[in-house]
N, C-alpha and C. Protein backbone atom coordinates (compact mmCIF):
# COMPACT_ATOMS: atom_id res chain seq x y z
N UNK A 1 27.18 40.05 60.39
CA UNK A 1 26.60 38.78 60.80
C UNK A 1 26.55 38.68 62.32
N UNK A 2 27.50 39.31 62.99
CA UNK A 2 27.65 39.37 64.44
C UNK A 2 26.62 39.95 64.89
N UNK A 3 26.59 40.97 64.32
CA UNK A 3 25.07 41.85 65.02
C UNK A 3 24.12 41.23 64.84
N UNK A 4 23.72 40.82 63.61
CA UNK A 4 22.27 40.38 63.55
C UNK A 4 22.49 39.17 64.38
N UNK A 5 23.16 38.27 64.85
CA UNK A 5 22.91 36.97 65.65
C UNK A 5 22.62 37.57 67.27
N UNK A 6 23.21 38.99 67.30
CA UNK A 6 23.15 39.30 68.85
C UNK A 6 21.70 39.62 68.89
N UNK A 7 21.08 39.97 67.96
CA UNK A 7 19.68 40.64 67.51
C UNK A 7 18.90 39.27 67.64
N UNK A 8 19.08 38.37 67.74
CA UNK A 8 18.93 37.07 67.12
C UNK A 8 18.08 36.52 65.75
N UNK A 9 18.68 37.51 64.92
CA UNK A 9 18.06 37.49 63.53
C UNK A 9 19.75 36.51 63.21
N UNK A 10 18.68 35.85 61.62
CA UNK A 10 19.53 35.09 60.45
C UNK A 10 20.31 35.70 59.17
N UNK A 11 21.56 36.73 59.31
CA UNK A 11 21.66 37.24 57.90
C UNK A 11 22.34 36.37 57.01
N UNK A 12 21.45 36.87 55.68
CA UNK A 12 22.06 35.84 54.63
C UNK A 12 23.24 37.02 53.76
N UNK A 13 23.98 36.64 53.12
CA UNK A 13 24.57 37.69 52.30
C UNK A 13 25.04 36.90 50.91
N UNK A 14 24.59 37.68 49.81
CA UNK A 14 24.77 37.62 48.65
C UNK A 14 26.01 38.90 47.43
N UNK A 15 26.79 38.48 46.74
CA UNK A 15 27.25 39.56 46.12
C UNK A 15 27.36 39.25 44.57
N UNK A 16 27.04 39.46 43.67
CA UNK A 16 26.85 39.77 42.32
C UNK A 16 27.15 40.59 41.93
N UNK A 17 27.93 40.53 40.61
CA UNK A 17 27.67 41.32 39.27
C UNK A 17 26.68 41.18 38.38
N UNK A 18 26.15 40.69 38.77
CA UNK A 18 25.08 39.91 37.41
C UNK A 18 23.63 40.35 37.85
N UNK A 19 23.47 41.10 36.99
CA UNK A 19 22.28 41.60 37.33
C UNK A 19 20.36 40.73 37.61
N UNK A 20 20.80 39.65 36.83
CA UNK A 20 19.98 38.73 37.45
C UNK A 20 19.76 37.59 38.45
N UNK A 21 21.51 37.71 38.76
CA UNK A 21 21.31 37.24 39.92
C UNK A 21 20.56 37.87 40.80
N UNK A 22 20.91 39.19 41.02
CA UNK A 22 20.19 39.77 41.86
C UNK A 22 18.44 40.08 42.22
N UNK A 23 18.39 39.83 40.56
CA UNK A 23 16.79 39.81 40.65
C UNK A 23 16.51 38.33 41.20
N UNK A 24 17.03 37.53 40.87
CA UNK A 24 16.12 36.37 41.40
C UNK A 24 16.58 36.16 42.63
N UNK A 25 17.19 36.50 43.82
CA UNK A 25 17.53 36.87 44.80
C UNK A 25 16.47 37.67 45.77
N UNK A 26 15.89 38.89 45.36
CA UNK A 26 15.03 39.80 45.42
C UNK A 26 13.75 39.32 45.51
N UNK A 27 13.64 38.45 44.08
CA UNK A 27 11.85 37.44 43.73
C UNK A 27 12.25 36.36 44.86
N UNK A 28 12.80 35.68 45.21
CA UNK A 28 13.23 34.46 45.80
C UNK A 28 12.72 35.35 47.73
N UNK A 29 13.18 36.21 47.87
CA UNK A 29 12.89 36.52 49.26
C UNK A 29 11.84 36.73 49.68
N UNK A 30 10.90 36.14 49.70
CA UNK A 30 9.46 36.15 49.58
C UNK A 30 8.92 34.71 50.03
N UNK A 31 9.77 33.75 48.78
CA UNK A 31 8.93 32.55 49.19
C UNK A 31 10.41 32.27 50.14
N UNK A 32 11.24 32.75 50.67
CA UNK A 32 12.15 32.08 51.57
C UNK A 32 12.11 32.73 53.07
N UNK A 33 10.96 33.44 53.20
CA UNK A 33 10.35 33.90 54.33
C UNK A 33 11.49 35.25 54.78
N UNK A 34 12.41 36.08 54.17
CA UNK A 34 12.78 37.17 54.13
C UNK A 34 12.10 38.53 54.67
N UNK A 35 12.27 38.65 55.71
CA UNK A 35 11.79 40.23 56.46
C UNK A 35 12.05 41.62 55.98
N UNK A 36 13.46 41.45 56.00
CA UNK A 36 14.12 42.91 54.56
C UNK A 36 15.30 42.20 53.97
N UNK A 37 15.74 43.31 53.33
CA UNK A 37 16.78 43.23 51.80
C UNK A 37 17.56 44.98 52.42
N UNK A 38 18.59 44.44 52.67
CA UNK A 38 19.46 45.53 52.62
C UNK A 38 20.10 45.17 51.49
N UNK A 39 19.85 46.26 50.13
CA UNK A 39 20.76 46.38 49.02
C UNK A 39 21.26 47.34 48.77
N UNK A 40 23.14 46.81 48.47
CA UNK A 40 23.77 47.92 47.58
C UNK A 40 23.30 47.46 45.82
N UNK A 41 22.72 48.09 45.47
CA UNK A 41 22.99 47.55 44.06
C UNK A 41 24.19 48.31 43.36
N UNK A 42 25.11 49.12 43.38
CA UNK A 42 26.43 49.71 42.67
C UNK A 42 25.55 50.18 42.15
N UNK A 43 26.26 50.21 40.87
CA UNK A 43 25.84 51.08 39.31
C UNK A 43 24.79 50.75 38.52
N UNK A 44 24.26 49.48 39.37
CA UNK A 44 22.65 49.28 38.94
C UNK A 44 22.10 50.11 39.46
N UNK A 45 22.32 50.59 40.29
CA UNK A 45 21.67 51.88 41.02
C UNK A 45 21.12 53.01 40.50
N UNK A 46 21.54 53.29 39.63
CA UNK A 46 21.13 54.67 38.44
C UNK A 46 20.82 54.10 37.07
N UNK A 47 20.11 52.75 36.83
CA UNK A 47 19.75 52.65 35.65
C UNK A 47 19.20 50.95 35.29
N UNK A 48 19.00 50.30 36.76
CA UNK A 48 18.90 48.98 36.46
C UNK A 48 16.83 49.18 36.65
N UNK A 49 15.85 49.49 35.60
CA UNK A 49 14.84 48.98 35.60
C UNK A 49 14.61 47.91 36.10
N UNK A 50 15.06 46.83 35.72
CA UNK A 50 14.46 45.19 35.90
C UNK A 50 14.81 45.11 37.79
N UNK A 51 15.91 45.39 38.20
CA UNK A 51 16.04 45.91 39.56
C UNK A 51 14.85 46.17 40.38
N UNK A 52 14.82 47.41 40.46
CA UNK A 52 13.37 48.22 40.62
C UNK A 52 12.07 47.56 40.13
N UNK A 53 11.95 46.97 38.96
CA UNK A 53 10.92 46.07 39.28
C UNK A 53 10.44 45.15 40.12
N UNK A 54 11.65 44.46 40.35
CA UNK A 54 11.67 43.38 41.26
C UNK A 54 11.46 43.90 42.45
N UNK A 55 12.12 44.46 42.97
CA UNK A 55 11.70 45.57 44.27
C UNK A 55 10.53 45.88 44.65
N UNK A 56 9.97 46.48 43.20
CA UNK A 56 8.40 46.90 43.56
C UNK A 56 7.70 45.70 43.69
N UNK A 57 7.88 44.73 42.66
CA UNK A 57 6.73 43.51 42.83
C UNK A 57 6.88 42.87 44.11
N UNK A 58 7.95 43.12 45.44
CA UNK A 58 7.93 42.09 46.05
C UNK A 58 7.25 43.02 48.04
N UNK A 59 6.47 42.05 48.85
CA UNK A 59 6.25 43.11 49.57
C UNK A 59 7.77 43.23 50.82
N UNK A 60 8.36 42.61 50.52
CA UNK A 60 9.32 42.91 51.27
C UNK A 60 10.06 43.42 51.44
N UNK A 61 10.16 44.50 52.46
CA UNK A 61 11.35 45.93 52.58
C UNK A 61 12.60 46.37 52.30
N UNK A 62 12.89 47.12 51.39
CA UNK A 62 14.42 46.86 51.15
C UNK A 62 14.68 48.44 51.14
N UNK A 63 16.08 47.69 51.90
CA UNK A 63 17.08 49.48 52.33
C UNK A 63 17.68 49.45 51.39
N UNK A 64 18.35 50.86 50.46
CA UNK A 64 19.34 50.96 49.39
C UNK A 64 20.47 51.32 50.74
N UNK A 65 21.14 50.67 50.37
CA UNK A 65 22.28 51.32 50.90
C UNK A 65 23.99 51.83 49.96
N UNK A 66 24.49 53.13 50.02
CA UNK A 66 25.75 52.89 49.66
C UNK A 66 26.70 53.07 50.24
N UNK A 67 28.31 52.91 50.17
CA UNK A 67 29.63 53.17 50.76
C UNK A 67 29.92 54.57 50.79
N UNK A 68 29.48 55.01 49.70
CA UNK A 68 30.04 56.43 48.95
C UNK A 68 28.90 57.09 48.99
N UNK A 69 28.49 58.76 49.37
CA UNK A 69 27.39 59.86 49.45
C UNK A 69 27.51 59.49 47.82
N UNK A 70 26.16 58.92 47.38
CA UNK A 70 26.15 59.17 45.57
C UNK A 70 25.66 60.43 45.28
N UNK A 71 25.95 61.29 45.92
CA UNK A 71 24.90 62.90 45.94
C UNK A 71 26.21 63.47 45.72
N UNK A 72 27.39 63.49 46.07
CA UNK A 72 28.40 63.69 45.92
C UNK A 72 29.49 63.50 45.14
N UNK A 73 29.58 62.49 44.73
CA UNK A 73 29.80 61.95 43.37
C UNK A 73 29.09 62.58 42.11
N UNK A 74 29.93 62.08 40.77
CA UNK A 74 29.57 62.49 39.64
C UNK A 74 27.91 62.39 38.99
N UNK A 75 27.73 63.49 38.67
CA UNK A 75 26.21 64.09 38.32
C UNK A 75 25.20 62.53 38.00
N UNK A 76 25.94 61.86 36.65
CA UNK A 76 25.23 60.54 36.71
C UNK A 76 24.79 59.66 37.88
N UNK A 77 25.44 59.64 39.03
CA UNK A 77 25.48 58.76 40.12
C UNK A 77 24.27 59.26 41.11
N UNK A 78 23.98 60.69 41.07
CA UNK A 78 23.04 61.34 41.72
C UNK A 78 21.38 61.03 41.68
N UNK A 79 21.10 59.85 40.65
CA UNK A 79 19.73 59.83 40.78
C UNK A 79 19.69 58.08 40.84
N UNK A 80 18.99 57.50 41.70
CA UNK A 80 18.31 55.99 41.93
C UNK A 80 17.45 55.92 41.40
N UNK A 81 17.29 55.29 40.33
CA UNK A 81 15.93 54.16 39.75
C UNK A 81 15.51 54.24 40.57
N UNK A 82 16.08 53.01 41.55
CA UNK A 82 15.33 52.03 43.15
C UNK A 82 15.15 53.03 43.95
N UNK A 83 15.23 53.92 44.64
CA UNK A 83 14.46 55.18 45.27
C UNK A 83 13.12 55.38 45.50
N UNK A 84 12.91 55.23 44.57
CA UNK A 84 11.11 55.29 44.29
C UNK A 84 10.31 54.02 45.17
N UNK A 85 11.11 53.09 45.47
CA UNK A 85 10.27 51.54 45.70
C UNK A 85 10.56 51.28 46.89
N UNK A 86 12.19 51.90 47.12
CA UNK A 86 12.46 50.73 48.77
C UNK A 86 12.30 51.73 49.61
N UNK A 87 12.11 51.39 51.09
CA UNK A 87 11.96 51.88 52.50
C UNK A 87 12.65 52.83 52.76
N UNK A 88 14.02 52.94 52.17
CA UNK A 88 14.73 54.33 52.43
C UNK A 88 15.93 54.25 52.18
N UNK A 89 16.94 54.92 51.99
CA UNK A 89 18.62 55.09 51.39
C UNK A 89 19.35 55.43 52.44
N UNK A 90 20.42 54.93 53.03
CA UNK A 90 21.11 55.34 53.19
C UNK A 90 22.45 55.49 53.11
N UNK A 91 23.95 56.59 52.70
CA UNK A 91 24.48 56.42 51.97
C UNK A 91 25.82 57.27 52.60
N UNK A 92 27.05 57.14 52.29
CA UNK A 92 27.76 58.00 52.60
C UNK A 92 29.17 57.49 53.69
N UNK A 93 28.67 56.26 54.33
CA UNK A 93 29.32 55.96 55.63
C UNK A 93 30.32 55.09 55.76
N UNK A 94 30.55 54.50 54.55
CA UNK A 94 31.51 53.31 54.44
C UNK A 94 30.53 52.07 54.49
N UNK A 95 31.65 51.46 55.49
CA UNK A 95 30.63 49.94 55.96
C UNK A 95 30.15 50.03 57.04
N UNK A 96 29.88 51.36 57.68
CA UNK A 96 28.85 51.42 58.47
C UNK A 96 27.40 51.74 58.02
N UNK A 97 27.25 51.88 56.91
CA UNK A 97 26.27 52.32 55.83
C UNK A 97 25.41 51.05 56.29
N UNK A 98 25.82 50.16 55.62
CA UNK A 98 25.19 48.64 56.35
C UNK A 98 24.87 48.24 57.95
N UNK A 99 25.92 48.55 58.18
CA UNK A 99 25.45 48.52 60.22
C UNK A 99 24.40 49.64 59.73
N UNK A 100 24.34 50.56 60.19
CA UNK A 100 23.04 51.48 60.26
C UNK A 100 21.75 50.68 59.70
N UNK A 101 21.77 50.70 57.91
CA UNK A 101 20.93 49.56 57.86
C UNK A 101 20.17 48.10 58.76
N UNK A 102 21.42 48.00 58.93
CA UNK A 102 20.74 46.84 59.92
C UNK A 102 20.23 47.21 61.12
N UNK A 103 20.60 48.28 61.69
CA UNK A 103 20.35 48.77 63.25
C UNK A 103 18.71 48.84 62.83
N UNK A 104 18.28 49.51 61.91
CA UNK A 104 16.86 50.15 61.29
C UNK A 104 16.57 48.73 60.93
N UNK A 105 17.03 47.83 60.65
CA UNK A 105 16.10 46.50 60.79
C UNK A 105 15.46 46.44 61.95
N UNK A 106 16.54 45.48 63.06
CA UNK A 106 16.34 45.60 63.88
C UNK A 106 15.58 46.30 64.75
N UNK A 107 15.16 47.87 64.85
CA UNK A 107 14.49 48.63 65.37
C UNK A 107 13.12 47.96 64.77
N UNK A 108 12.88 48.33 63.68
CA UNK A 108 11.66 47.70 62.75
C UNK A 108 11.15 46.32 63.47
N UNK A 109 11.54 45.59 63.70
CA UNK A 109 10.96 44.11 63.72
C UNK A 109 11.19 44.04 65.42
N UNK A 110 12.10 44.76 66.40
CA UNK A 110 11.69 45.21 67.42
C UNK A 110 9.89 45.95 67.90
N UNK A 111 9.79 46.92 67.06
CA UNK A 111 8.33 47.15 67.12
C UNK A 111 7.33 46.43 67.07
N UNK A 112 7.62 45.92 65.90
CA UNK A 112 6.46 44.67 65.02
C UNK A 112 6.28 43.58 66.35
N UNK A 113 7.33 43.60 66.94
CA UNK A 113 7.47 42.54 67.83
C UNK A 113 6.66 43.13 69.37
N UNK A 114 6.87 44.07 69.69
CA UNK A 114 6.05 45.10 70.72
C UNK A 114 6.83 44.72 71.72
N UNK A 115 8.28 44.75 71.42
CA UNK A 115 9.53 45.36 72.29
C UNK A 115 9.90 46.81 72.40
């Protein structure tokens, strides 16, 4: 939250188990004027369709991010549904996994901005 205010962006943060929370979270960032979606989805990650739908239907950018290299981890964990849809993964770093994420916001909407 610190960073993005130095950025002078607004982060919102959400955490669920519930897999529809998350979708309507996802559909909802659109009409709530949302720039990106940095998501961990966990273990929706390798098998949440309705996820990935939502993702695809919406035009707004979303980073996968995880704590843990899932490439490294057990064979199941190695493939993302959501892969296919969002802007890019990145994974492996802890909770800098997210800082990074956000840095690549930031850079992003730096451009857009023609800084």
């Amino acid at each position: 939250e610190q960073r993005a205010s130095e950025a002078g962006l607004q982060a919102d943060f959400l955490q669920s188990n519930h897999e529809g929370v998350l979708i309507d979270a996802i559909q909802q960032s659109v009409t709530q004027g949302y720039a990106f979606i940095i998501l961990n989805a966990a273990a929706f990650t390798h098998y949440s369709i309705a996820i990935r739908d939502a993702i695809a239907a919406i035009a707004v950018p979303v980073i996968e991010v995880h704590l843990s290299n899932i490439h490294t981890r057990e064979e199941f964990r190695h493939h993302s549904v959501i892969s296919p849809v969002v802007l890019g993964q990145i994974c492996g770093f802890g909770t800098d996994s997210y800082m990074a994420a956000l840095e690549v916001v930031i850079r992003r909407l730096d451009r857009e901005a023609g800084v």
